[in-house]
C-alpha atoms as a PDB file:
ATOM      1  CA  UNK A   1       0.000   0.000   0.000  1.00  0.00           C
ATOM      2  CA  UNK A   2       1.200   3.424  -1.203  1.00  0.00           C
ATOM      3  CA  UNK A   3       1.774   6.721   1.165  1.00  0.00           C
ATOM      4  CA  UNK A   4      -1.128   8.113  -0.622  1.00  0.00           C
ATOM      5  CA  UNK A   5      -3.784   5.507  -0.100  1.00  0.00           C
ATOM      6  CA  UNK A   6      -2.500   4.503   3.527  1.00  0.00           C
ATOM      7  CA  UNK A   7      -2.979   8.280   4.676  1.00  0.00           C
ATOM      8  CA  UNK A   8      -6.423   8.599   2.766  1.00  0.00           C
ATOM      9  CA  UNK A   9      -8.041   5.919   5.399  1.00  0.00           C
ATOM     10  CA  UNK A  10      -5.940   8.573   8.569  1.00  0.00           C
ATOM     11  CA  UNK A  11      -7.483  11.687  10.512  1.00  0.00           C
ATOM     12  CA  UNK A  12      -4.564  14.002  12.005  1.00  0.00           C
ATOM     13  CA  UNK A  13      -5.260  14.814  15.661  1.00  0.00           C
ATOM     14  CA  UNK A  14      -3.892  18.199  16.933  1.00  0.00           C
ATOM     15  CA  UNK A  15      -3.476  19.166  20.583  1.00  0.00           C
ATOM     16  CA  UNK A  16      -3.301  22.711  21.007  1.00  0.00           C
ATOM     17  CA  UNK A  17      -5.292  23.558  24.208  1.00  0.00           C
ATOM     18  CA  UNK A  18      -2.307  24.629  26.350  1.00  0.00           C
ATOM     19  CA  UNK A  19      -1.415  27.951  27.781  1.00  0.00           C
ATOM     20  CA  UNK A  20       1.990  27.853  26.771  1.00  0.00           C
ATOM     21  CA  UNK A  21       2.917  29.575  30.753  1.00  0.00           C
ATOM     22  CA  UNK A  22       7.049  28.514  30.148  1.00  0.00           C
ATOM     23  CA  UNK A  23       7.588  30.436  26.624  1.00  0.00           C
ATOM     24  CA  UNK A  24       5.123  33.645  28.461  1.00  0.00           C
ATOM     25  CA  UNK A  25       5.538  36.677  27.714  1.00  0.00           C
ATOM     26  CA  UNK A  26       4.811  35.287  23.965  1.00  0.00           C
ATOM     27  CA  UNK A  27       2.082  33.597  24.736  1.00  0.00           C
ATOM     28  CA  UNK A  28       0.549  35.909  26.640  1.00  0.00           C
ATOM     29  CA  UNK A  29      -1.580  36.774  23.755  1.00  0.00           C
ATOM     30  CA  UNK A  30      -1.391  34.535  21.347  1.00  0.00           C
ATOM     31  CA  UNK A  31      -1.274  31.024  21.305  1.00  0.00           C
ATOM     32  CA  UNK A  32       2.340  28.855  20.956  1.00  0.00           C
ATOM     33  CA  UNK A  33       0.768  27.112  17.677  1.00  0.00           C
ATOM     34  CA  UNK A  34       0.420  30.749  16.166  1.00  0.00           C
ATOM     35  CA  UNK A  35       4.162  31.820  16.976  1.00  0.00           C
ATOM     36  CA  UNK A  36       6.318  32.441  13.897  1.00  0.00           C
ATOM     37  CA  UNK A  37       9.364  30.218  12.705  1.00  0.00           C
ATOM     38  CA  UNK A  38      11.348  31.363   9.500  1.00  0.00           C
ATOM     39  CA  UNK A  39       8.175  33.518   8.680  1.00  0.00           C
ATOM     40  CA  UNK A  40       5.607  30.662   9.020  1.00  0.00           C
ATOM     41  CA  UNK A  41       3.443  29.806  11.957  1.00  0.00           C
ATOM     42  CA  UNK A  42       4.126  26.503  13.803  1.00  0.00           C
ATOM     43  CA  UNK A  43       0.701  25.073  12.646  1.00  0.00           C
ATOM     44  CA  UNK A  44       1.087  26.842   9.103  1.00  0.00           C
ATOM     45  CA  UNK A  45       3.770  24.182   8.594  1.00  0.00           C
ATOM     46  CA  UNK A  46       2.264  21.290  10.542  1.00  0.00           C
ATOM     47  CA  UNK A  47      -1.042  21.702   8.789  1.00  0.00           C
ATOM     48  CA  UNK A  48       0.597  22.017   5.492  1.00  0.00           C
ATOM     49  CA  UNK A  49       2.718  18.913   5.850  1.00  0.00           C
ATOM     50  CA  UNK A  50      -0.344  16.932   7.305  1.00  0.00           C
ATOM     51  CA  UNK A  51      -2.531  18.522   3.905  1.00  0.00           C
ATOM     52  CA  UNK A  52       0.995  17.310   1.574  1.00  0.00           C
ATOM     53  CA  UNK A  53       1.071  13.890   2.579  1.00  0.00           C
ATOM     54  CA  UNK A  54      -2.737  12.993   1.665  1.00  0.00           C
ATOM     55  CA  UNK A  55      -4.722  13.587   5.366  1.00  0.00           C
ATOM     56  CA  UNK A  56      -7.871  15.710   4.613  1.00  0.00           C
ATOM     57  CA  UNK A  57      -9.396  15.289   7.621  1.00  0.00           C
ATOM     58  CA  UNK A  58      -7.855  17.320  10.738  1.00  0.00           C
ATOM     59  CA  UNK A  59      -9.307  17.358  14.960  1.00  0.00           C
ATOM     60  CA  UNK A  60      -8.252  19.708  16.496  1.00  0.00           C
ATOM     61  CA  UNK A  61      -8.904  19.926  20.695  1.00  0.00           C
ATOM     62  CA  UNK A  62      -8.780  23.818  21.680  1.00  0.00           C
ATOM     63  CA  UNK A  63      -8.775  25.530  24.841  1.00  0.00           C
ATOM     64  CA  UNK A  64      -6.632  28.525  25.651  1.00  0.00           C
ATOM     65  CA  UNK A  65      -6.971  31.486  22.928  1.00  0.00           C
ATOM     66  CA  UNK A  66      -9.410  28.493  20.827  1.00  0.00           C
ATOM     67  CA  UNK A  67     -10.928  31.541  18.610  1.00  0.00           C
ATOM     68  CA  UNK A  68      -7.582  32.983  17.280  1.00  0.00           C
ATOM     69  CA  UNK A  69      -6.794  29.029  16.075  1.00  0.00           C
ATOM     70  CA  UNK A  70     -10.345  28.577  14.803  1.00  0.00           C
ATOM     71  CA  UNK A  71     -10.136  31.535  12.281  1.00  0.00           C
ATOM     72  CA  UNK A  72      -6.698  31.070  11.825  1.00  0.00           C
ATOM     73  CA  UNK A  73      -7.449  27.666  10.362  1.00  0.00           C
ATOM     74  CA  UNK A  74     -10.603  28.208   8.842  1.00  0.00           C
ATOM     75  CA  UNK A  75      -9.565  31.293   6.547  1.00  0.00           C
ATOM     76  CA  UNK A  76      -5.662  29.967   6.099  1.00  0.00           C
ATOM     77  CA  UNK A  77      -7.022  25.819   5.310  1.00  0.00           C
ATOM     78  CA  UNK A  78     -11.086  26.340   3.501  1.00  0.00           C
ATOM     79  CA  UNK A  79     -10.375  22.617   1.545  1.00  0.00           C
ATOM     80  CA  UNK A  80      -9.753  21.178   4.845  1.00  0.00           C
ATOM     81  CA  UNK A  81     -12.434  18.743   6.823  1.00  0.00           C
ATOM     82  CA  UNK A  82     -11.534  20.209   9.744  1.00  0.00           C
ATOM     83  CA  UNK A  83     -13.354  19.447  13.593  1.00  0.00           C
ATOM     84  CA  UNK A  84     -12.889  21.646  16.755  1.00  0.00           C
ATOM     85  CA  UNK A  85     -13.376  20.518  19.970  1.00  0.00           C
ATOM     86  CA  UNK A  86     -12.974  22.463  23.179  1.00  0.00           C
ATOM     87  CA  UNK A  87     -11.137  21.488  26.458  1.00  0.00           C
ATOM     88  CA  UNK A  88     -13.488  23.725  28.919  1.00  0.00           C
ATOM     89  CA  UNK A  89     -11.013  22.426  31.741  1.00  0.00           C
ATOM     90  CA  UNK A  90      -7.359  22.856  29.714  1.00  0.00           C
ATOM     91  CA  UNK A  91      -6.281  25.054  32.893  1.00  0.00           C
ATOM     92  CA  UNK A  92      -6.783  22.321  35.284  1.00  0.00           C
ATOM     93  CA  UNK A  93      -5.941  19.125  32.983  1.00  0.00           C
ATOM     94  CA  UNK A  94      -3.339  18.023  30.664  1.00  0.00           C
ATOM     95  CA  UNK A  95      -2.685  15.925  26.873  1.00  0.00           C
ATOM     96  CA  UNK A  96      -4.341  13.060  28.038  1.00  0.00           C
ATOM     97  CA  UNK A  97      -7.545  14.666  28.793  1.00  0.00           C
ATOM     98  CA  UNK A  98      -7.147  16.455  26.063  1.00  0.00           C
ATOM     99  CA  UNK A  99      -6.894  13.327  23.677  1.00  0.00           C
ATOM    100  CA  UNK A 100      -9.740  11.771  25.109  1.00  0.00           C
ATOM    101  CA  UNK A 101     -12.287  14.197  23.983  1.00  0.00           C
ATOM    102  CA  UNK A 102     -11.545  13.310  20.379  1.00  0.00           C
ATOM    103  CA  UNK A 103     -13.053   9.874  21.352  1.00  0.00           C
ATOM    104  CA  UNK A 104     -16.114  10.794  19.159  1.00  0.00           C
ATOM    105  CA  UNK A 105     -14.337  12.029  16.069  1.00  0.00           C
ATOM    106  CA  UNK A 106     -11.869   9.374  16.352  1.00  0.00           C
ATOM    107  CA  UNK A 107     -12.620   6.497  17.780  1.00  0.00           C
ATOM    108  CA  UNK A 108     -12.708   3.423  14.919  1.00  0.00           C
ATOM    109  CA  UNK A 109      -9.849   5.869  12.359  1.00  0.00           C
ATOM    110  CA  UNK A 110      -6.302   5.224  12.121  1.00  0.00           C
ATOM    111  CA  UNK A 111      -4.632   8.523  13.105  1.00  0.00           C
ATOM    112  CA  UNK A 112      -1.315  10.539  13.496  1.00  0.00           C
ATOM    113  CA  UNK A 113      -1.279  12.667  16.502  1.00  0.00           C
ATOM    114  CA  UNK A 114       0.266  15.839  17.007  1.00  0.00           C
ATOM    115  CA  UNK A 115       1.758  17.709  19.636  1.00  0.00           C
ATOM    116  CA  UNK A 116       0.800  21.421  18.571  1.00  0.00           C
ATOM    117  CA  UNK A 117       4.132  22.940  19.790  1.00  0.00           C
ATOM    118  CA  UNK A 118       6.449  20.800  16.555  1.00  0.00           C
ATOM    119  CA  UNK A 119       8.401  22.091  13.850  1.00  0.00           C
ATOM    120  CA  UNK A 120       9.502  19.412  11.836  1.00  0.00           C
ATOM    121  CA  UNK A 121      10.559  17.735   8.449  1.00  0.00           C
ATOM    122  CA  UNK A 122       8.217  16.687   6.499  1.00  0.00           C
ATOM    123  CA  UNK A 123      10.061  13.999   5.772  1.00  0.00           C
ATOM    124  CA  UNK A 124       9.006  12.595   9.383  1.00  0.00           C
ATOM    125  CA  UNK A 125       5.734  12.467   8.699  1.00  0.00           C
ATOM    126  CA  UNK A 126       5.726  10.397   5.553  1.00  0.00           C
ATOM    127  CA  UNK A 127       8.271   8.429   7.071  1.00  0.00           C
ATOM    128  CA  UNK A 128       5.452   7.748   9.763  1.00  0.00           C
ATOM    129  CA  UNK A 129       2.220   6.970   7.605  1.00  0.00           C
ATOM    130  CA  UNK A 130       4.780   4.609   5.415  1.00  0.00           C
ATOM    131  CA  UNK A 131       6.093   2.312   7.796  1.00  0.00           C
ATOM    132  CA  UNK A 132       5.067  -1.330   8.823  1.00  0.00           C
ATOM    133  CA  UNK A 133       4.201  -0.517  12.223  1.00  0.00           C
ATOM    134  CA  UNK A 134      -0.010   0.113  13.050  1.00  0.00           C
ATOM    135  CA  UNK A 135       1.009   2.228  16.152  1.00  0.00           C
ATOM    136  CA  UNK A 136       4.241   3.631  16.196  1.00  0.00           C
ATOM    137  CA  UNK A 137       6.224   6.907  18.472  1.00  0.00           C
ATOM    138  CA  UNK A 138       8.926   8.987  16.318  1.00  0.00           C
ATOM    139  CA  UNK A 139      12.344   8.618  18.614  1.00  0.00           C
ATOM    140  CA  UNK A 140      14.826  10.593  17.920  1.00  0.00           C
ATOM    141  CA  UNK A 141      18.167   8.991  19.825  1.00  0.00           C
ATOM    142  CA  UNK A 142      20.760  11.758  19.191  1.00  0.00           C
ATOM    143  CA  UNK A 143      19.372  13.894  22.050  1.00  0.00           C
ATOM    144  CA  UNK A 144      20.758  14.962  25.527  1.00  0.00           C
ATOM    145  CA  UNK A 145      17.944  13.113  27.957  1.00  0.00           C
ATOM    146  CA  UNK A 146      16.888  15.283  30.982  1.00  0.00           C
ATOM    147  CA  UNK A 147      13.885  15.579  33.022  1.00  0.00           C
ATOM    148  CA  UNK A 148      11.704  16.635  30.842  1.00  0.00           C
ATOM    149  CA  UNK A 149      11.484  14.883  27.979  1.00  0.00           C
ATOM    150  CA  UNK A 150       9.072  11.723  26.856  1.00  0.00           C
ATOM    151  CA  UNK A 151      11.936   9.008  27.271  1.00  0.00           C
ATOM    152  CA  UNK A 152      11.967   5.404  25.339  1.00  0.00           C
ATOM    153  CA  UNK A 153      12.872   2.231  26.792  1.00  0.00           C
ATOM    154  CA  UNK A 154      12.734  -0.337  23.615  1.00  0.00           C
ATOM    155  CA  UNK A 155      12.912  -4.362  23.351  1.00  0.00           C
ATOM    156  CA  UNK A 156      14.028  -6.094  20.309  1.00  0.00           C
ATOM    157  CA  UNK A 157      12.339  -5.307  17.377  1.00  0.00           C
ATOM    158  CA  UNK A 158      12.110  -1.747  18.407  1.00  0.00           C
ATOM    159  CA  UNK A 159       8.756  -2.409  20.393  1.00  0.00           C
ATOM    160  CA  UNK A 160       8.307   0.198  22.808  1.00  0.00           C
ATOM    161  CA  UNK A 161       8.308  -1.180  26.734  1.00  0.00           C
ATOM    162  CA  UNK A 162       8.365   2.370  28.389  1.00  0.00           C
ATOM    163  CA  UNK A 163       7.620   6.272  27.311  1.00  0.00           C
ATOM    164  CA  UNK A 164       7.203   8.885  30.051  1.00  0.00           C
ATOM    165  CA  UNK A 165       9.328  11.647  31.679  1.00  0.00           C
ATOM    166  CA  UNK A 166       9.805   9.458  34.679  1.00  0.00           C
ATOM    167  CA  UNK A 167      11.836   6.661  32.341  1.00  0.00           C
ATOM    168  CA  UNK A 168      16.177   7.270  33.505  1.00  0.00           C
ATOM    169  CA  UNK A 169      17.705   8.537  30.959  1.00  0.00           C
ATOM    170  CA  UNK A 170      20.837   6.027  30.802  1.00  0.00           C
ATOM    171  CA  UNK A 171      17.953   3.134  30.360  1.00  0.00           C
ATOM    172  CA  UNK A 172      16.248   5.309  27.292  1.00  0.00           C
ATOM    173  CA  UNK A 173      16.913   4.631  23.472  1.00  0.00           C
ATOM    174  CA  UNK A 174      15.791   8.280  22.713  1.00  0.00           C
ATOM    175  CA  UNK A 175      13.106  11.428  23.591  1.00  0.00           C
ATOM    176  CA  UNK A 176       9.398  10.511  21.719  1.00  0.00           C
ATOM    177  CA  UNK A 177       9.174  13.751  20.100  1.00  0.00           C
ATOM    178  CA  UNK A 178       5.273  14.046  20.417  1.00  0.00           C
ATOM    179  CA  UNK A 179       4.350  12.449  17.255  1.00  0.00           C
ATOM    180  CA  UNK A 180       2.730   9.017  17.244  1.00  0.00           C
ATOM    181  CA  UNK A 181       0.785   6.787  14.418  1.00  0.00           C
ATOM    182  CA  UNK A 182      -2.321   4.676  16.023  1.00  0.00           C
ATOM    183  CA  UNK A 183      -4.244   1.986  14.291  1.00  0.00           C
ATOM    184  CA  UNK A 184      -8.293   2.143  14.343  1.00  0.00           C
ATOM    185  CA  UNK A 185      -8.128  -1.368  16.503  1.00  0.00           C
ATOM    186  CA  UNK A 186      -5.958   0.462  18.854  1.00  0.00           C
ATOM    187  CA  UNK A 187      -7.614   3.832  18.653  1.00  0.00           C
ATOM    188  CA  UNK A 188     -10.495   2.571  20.156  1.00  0.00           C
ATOM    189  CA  UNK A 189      -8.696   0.988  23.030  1.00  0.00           C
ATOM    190  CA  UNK A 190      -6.574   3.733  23.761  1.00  0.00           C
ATOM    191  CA  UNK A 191      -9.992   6.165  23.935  1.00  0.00           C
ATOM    192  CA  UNK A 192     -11.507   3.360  26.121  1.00  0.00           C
ATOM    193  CA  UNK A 193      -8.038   3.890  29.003  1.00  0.00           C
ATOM    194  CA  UNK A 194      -7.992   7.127  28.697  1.00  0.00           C
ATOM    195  CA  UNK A 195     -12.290   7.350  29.449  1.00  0.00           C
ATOM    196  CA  UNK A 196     -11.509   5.040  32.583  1.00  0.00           C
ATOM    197  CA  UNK A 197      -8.134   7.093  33.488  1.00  0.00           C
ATOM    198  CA  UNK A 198     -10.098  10.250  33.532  1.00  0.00           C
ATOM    199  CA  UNK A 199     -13.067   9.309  35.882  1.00  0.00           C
ATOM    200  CA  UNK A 200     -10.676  10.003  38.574  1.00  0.00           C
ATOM    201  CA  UNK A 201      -9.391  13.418  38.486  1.00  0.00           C
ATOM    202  CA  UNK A 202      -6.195  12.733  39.560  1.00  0.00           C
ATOM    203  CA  UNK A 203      -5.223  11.262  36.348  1.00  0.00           C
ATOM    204  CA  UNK A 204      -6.485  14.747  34.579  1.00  0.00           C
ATOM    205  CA  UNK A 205      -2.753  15.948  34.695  1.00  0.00           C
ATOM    206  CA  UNK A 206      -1.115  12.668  32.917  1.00  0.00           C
ATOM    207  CA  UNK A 207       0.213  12.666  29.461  1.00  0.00           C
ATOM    208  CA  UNK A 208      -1.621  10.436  26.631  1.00  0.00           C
ATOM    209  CA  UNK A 209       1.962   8.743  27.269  1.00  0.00           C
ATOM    210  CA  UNK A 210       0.305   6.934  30.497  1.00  0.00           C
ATOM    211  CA  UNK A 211      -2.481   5.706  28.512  1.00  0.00           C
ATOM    212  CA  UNK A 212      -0.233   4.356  25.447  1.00  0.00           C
ATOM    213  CA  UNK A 213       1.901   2.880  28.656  1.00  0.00           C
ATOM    214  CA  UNK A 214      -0.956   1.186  29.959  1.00  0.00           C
ATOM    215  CA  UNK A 215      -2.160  -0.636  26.633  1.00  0.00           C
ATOM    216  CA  UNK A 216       1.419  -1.211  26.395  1.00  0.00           C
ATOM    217  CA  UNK A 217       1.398  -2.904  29.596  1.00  0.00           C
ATOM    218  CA  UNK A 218      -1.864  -5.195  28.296  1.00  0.00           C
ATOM    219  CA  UNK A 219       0.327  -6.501  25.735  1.00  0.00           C
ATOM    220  CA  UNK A 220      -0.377  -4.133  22.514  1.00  0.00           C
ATOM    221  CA  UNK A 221       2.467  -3.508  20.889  1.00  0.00           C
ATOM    222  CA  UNK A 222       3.793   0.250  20.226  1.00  0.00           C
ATOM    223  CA  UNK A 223       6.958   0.553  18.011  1.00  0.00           C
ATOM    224  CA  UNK A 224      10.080   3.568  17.703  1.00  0.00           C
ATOM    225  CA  UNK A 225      10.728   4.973  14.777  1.00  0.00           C
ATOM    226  CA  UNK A 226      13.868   6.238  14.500  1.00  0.00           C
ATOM    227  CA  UNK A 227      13.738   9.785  13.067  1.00  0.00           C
ATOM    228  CA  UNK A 228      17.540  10.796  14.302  1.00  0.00           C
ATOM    229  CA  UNK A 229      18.995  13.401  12.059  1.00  0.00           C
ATOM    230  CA  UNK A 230      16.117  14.657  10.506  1.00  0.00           C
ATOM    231  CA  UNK A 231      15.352  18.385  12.078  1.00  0.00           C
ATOM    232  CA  UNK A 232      12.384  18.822  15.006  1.00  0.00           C
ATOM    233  CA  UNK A 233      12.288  21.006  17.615  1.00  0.00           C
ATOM    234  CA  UNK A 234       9.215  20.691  20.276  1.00  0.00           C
ATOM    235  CA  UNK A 235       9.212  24.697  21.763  1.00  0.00           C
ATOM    236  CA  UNK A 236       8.714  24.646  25.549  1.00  0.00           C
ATOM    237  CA  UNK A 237      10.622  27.656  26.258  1.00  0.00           C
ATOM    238  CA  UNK A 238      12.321  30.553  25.096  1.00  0.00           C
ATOM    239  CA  UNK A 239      15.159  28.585  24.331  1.00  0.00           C
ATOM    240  CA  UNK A 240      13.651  26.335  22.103  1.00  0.00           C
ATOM    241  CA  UNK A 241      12.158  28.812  20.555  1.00  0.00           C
ATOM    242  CA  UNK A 242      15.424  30.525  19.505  1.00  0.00           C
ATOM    243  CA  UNK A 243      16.182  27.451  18.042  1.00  0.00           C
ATOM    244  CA  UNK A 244      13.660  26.555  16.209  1.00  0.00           C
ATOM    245  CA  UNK A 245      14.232  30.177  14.641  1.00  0.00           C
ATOM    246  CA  UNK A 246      17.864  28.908  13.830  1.00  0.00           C
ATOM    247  CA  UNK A 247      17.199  25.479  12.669  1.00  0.00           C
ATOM    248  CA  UNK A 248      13.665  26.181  10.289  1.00  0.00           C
ATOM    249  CA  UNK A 249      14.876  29.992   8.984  1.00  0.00           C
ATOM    250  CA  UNK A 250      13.003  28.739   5.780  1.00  0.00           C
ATOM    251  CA  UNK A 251       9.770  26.834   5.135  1.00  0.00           C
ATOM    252  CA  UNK A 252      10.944  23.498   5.089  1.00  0.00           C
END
């Protein structure tokens, strides 16, 4: 099966409901996604890569800012199928609660997920919708491991055993950089753990990493792809930021 027809049957799920509080005073009024890089915003080049490699139909879950995204999208992407859906509680909850209110949109479709704070290749995307694996993480393994990234322990075969901040770094293969293919069989298991994580609210501040951990744990099998040396940066801060700035000066 070609790029083309495997990315035809796939929605694209963007989470963008954060506040963005560690890259403030940017954020302050505007959302991260809306930021600038090399003259494009971050989801100019995210949508545009998802719209490139064949995936028409795009979910986005909103919170903080939500209007300035809507119209952004809707006047910048009109051929688009595009679906809003609004985190009322983004201040007090976090990805995973924020993934699970695609359930409705989702639930039964293969998808890619996005973390709406990405630059990246393109070239990692179609990487990702062409590979063997139904549910696979982008790794990238050339990357100083600290506290705060999404790190990968891996089994042979690249199957995934562990992905959270809380993995040590000198047991990790690499840092999931917050983009992730997921079968329809799987999507509708990994909406079904994240429904029962989130009926007690002290789950509403873990990643969607806990849920993918936790299917993980029952035996369905998550894979790495290794996306090392192609460019990515996921902006948390000011620093990344900067980067990003360095690394995409141009639309890529």
């Amino acid at each position: 099966m070609n790029e083309t027809m495997k990315s035809n049957n796939m929605k694209a799920v963007i989470l963008a409901a954060g506040v963005g509080s560690r890259i403030r005073p940017l954020t302050d009024n505007c959302p991260k996604s809306l930021l600038k890089v090399g003259g494009h915003t971050i989801l100019e080049m995210m949508i545009s890569h998802i719209r490139d490699c064949g995936i028409t139909d795009v979910v986005f879950v909103l919170g903080y800012l939500q209007e300035q995204i809507k119209d952004y999208v809707t006047q910048n992407f009109p051929e688009l199928n595009v679906h809003f859906i609004t985190n009322e509680q983004y201040a007090t909850t976090n990805t995973g609660f924020s993934l699970m209110l695609a359930r409705d949109l989702v639930a039964g479709s293969s998808f890619i997920k996005f973390d709406a704070d990405v630059v990246f290749d393109k070239t990692i995307l179609r990487q990702l919708i062409s590979c063997d694996h139904d549910n696979a993480l982008c790794i990238d393994k050339n990357i100083q491991l600290d506290a705060e990234e999404i790190k990968v322990i891996i089994r042979e075969n690249n199957r995934v055993v562990k992905a959270s901040k809380t993995v040590n770094p000198k047991e990790a293969i690499g840092e999931s950089i917050g983009i992730e293919k997921i079968s329809a069989e799987t999507a509708l298991q990994l909406f079904s753990e994240l429904e029962v994580m989130m009926q007690d609210t002290q789950n509403h501040q873990e990643y969607y990493e806990a849920a993918y951990e936790r299917l993980i744990e029952k035996d369905v099998p998550f894979y790495a792809l290794d996306i090392s040396g192609l460019k990515w940066v996921e902006i948390d801060t000011q620093e990344d930021f900067i980067s990003a700035k360095k690394i995409f000066s141009s639309k890529n």
